[in-house]
PDB file of N, CA and C in Angstrom:
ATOM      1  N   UNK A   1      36.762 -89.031  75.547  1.00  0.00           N
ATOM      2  CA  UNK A   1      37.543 -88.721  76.735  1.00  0.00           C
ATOM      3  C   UNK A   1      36.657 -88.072  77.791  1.00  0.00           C
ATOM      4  N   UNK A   2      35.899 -87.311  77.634  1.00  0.00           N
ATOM      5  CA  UNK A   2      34.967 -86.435  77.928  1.00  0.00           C
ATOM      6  C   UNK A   2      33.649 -87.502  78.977  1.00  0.00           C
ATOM      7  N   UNK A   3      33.409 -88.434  78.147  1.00  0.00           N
ATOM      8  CA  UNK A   3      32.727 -89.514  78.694  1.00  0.00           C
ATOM      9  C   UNK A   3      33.210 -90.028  79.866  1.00  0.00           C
ATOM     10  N   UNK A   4      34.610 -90.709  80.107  1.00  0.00           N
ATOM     11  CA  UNK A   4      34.431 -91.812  81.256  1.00  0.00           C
ATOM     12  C   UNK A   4      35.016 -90.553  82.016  1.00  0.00           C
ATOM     13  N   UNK A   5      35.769 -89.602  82.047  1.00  0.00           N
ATOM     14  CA  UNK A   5      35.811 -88.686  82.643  1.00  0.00           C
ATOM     15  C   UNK A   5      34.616 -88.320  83.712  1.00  0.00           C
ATOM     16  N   UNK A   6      33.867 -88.308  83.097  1.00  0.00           N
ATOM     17  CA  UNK A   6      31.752 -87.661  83.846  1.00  0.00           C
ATOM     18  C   UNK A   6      31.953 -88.987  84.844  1.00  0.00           C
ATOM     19  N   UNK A   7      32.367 -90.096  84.022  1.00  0.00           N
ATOM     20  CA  UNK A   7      31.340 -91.017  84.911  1.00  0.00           C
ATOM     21  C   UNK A   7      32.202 -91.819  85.927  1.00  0.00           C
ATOM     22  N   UNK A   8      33.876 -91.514  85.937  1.00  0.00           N
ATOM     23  CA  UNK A   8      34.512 -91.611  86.938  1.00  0.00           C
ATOM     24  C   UNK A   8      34.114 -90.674  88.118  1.00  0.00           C
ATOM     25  N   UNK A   9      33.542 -89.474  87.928  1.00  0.00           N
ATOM     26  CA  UNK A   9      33.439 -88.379  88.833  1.00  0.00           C
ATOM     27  C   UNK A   9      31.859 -88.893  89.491  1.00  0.00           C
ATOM     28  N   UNK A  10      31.066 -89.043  88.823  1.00  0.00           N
ATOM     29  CA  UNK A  10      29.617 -89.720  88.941  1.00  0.00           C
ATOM     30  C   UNK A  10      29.987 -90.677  90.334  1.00  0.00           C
ATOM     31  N   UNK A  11      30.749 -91.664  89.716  1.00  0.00           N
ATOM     32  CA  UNK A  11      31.049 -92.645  90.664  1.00  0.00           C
ATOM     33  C   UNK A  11      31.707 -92.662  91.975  1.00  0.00           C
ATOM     34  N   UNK A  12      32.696 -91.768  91.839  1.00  0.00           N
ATOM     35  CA  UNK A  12      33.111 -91.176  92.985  1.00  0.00           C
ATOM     36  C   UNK A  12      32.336 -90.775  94.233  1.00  0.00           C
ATOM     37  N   UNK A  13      31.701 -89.656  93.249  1.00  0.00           N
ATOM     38  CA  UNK A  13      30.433 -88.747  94.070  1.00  0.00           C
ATOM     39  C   UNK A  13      29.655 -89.930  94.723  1.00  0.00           C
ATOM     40  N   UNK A  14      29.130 -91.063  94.006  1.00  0.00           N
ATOM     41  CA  UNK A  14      28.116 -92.169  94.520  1.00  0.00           C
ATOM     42  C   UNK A  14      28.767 -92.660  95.771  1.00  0.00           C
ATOM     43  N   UNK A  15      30.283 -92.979  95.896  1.00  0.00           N
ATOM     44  CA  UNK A  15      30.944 -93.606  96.774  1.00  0.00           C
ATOM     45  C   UNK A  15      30.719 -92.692  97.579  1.00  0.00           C
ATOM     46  N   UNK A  16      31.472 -91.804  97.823  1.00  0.00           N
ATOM     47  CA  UNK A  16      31.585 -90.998  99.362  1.00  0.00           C
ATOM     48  C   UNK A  16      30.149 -90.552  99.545  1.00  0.00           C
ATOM     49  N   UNK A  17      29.033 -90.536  98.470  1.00  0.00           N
ATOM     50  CA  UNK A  17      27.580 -90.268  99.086  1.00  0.00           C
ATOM     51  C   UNK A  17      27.244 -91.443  99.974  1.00  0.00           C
ATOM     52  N   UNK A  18      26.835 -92.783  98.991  1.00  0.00           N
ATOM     53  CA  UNK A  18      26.175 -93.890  99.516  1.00  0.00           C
ATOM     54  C   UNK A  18      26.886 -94.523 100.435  1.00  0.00           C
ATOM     55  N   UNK A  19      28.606 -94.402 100.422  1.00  0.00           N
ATOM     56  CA  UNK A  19      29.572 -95.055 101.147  1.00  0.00           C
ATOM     57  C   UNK A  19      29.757 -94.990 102.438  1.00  0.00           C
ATOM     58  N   UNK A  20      28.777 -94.116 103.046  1.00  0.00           N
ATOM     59  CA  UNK A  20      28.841 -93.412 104.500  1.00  0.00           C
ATOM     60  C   UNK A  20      27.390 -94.132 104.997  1.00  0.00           C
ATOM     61  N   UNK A  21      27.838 -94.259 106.267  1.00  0.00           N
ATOM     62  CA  UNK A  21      26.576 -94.730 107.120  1.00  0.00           C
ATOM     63  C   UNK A  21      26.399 -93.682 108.321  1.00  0.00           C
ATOM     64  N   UNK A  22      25.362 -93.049 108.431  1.00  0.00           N
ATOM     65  CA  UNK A  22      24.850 -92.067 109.868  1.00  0.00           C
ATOM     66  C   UNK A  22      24.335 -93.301 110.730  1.00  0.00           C
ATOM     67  N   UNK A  23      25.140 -93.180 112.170  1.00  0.00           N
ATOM     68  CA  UNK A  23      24.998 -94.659 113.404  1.00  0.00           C
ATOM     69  C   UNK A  23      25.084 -93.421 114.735  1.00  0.00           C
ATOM     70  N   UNK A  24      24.782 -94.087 115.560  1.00  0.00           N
ATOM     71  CA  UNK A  24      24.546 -93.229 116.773  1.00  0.00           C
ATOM     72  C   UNK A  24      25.471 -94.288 117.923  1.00  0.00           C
ATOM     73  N   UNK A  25      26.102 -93.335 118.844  1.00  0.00           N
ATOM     74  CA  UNK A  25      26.612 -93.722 119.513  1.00  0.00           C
ATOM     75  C   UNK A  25      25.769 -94.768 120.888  1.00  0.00           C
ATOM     76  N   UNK A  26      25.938 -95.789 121.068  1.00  0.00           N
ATOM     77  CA  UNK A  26      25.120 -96.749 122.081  1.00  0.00           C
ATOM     78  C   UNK A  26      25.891 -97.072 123.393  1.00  0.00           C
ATOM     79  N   UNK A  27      26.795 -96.282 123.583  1.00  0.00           N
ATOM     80  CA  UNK A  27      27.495 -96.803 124.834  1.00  0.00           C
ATOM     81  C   UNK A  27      27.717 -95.113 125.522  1.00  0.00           C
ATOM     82  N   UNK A  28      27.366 -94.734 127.218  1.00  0.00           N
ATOM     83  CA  UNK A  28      27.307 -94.026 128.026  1.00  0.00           C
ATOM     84  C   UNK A  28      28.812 -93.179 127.452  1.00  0.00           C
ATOM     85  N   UNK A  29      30.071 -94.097 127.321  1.00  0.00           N
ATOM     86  CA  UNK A  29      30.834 -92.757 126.878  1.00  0.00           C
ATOM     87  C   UNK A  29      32.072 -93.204 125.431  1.00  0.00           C
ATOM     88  N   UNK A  30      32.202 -92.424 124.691  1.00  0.00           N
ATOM     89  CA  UNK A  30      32.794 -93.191 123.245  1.00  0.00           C
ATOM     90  C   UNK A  30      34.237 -92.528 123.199  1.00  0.00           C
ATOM     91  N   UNK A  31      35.254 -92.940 123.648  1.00  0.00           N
ATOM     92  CA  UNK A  31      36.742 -92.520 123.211  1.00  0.00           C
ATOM     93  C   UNK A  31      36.890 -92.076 121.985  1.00  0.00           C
ATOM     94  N   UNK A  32      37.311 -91.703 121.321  1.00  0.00           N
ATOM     95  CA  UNK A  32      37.631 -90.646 120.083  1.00  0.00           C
ATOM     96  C   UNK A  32      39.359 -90.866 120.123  1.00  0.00           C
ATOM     97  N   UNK A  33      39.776 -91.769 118.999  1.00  0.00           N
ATOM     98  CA  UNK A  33      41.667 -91.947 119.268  1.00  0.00           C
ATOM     99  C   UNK A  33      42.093 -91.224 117.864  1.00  0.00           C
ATOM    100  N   UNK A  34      43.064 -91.130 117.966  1.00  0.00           N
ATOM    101  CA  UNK A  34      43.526 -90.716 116.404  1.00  0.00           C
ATOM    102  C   UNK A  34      44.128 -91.810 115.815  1.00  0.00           C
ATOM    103  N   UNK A  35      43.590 -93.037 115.727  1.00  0.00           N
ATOM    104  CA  UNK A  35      43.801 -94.284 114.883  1.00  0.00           C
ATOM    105  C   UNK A  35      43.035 -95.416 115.430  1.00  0.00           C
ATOM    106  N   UNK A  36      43.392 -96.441 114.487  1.00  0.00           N
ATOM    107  CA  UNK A  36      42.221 -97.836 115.104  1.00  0.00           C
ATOM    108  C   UNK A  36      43.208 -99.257 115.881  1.00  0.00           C
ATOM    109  N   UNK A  37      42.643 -98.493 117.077  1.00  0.00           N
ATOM    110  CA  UNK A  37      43.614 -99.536 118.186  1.00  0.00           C
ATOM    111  C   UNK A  37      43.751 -98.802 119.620  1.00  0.00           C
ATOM    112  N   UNK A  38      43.692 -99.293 120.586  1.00  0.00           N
ATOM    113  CA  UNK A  38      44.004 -98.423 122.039  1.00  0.00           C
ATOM    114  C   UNK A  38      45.206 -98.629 121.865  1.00  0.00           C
ATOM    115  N   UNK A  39      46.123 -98.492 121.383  1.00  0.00           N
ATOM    116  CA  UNK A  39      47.766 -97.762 121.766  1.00  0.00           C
ATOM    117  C   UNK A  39      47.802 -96.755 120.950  1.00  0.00           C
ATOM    118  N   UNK A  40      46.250 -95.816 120.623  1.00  0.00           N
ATOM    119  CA  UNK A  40      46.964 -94.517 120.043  1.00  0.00           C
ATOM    120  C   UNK A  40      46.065 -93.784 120.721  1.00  0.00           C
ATOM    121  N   UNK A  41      46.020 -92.635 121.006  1.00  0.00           N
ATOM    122  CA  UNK A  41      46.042 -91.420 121.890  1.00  0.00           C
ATOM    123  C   UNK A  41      44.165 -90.901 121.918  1.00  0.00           C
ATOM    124  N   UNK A  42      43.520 -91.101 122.860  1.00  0.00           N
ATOM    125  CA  UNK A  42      42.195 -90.486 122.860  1.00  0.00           C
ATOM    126  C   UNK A  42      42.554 -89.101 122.803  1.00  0.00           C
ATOM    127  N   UNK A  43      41.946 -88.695 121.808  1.00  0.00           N
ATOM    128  CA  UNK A  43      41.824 -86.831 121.345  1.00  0.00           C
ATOM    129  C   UNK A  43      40.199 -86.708 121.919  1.00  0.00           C
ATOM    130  N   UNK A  44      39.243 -87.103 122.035  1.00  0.00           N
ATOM    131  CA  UNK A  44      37.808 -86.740 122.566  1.00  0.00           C
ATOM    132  C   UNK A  44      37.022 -87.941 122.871  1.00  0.00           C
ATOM    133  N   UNK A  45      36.180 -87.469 123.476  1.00  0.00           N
ATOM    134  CA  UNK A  45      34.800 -88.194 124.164  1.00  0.00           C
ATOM    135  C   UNK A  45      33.778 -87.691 123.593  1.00  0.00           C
ATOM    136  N   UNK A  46      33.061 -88.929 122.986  1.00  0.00           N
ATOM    137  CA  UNK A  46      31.456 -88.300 123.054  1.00  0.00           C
ATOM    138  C   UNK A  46      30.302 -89.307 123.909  1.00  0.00           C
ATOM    139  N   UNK A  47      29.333 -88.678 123.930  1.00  0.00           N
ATOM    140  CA  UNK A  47      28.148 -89.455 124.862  1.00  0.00           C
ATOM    141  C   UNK A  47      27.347 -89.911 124.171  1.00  0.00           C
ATOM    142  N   UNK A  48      26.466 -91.225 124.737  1.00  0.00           N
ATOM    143  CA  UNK A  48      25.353 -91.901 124.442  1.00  0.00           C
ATOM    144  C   UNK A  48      24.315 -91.011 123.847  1.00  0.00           C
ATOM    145  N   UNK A  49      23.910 -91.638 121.888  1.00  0.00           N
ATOM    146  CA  UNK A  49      22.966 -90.865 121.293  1.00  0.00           C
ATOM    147  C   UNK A  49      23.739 -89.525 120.490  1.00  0.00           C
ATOM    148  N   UNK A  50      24.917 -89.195 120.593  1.00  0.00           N
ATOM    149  CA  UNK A  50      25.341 -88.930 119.734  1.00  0.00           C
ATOM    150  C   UNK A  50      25.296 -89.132 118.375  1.00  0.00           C
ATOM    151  N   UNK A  51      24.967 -88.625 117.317  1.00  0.00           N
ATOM    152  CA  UNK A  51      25.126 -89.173 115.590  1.00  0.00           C
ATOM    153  C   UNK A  51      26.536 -88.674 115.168  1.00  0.00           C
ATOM    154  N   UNK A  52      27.407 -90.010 114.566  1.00  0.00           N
ATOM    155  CA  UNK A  52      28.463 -89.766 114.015  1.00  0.00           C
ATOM    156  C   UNK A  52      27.924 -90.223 112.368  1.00  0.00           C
ATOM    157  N   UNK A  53      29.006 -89.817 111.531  1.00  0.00           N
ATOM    158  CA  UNK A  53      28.969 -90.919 110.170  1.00  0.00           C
ATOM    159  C   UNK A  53      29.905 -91.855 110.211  1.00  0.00           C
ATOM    160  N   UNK A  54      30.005 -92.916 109.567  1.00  0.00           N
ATOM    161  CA  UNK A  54      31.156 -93.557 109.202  1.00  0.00           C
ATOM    162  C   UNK A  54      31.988 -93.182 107.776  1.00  0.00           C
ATOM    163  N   UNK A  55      32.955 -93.475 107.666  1.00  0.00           N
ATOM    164  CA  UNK A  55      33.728 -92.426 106.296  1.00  0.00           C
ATOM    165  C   UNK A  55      34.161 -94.016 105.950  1.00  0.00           C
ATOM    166  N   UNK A  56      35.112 -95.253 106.966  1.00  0.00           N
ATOM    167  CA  UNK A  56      35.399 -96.420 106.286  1.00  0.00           C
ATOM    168  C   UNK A  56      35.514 -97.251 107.807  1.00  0.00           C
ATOM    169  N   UNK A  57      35.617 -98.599 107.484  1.00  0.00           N
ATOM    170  CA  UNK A  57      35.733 -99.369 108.310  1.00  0.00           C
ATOM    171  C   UNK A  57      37.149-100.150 108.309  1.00  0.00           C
ATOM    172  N   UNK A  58      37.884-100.154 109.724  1.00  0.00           N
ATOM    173  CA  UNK A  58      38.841-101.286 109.613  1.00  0.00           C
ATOM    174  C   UNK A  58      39.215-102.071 110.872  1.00  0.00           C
ATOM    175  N   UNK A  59      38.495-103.584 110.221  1.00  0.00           N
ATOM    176  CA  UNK A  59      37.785-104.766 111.468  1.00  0.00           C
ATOM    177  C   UNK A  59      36.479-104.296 112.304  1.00  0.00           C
ATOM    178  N   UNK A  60      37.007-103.886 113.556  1.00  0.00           N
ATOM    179  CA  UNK A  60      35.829-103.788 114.536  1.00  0.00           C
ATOM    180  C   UNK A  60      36.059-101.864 114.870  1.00  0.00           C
ATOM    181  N   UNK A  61      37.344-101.112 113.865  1.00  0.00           N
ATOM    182  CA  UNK A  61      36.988 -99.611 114.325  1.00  0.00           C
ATOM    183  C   UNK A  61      36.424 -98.773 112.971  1.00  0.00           C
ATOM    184  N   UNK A  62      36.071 -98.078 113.564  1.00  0.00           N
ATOM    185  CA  UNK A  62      35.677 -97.125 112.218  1.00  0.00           C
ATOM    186  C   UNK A  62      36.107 -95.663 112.231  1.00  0.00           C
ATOM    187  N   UNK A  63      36.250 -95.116 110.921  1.00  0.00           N
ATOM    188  CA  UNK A  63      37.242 -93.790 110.747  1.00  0.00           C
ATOM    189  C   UNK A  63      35.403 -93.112 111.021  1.00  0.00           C
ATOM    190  N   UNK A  64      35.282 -92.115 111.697  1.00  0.00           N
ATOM    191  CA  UNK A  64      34.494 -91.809 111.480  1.00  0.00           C
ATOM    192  C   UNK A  64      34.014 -90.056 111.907  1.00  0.00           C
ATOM    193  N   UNK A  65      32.886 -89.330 111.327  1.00  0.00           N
ATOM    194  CA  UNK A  65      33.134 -88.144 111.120  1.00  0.00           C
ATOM    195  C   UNK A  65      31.742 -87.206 112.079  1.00  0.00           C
ATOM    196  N   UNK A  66      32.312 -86.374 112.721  1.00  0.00           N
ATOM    197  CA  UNK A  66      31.262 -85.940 113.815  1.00  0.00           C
ATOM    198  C   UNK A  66      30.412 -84.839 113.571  1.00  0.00           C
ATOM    199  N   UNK A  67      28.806 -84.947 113.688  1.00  0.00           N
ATOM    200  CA  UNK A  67      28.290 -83.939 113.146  1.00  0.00           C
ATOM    201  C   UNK A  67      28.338 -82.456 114.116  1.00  0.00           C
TER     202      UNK A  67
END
């Protein structure tokens, strides 16, 4: 029991480690919405050269996390 226990947690840990990508922002100014789609609400702006991470992708937006 003790076993796949470790190595469910192992795996986990691997996901949200390796599962993230550090990308930099390439466009002069980046909307910040609280969901993936313009009919939901810009909460912030960031600027060109910014480093975000990505946490997941869905289509062309990404959930993503600001350093």
């Amino acid at each position: 029991m003790k076993k796949p226990t470790l190595t469910l947690v192992f795996l986990l840990f691997a996901f949200l480690t390796f599962g993230q990508q550090t990308k930099y922002v390439d466009t002069e100014e980046l909307n910040i919405r609280s969901g993936a789609g313009t009919k939901y609400e810009v909460v912030d702006k960031i600027s060109q050269g910014r480093k975000v991470t990505v946490l997941s992708d869905q289509g062309k937006w990404s959930e993503i996390e600001l350093e």
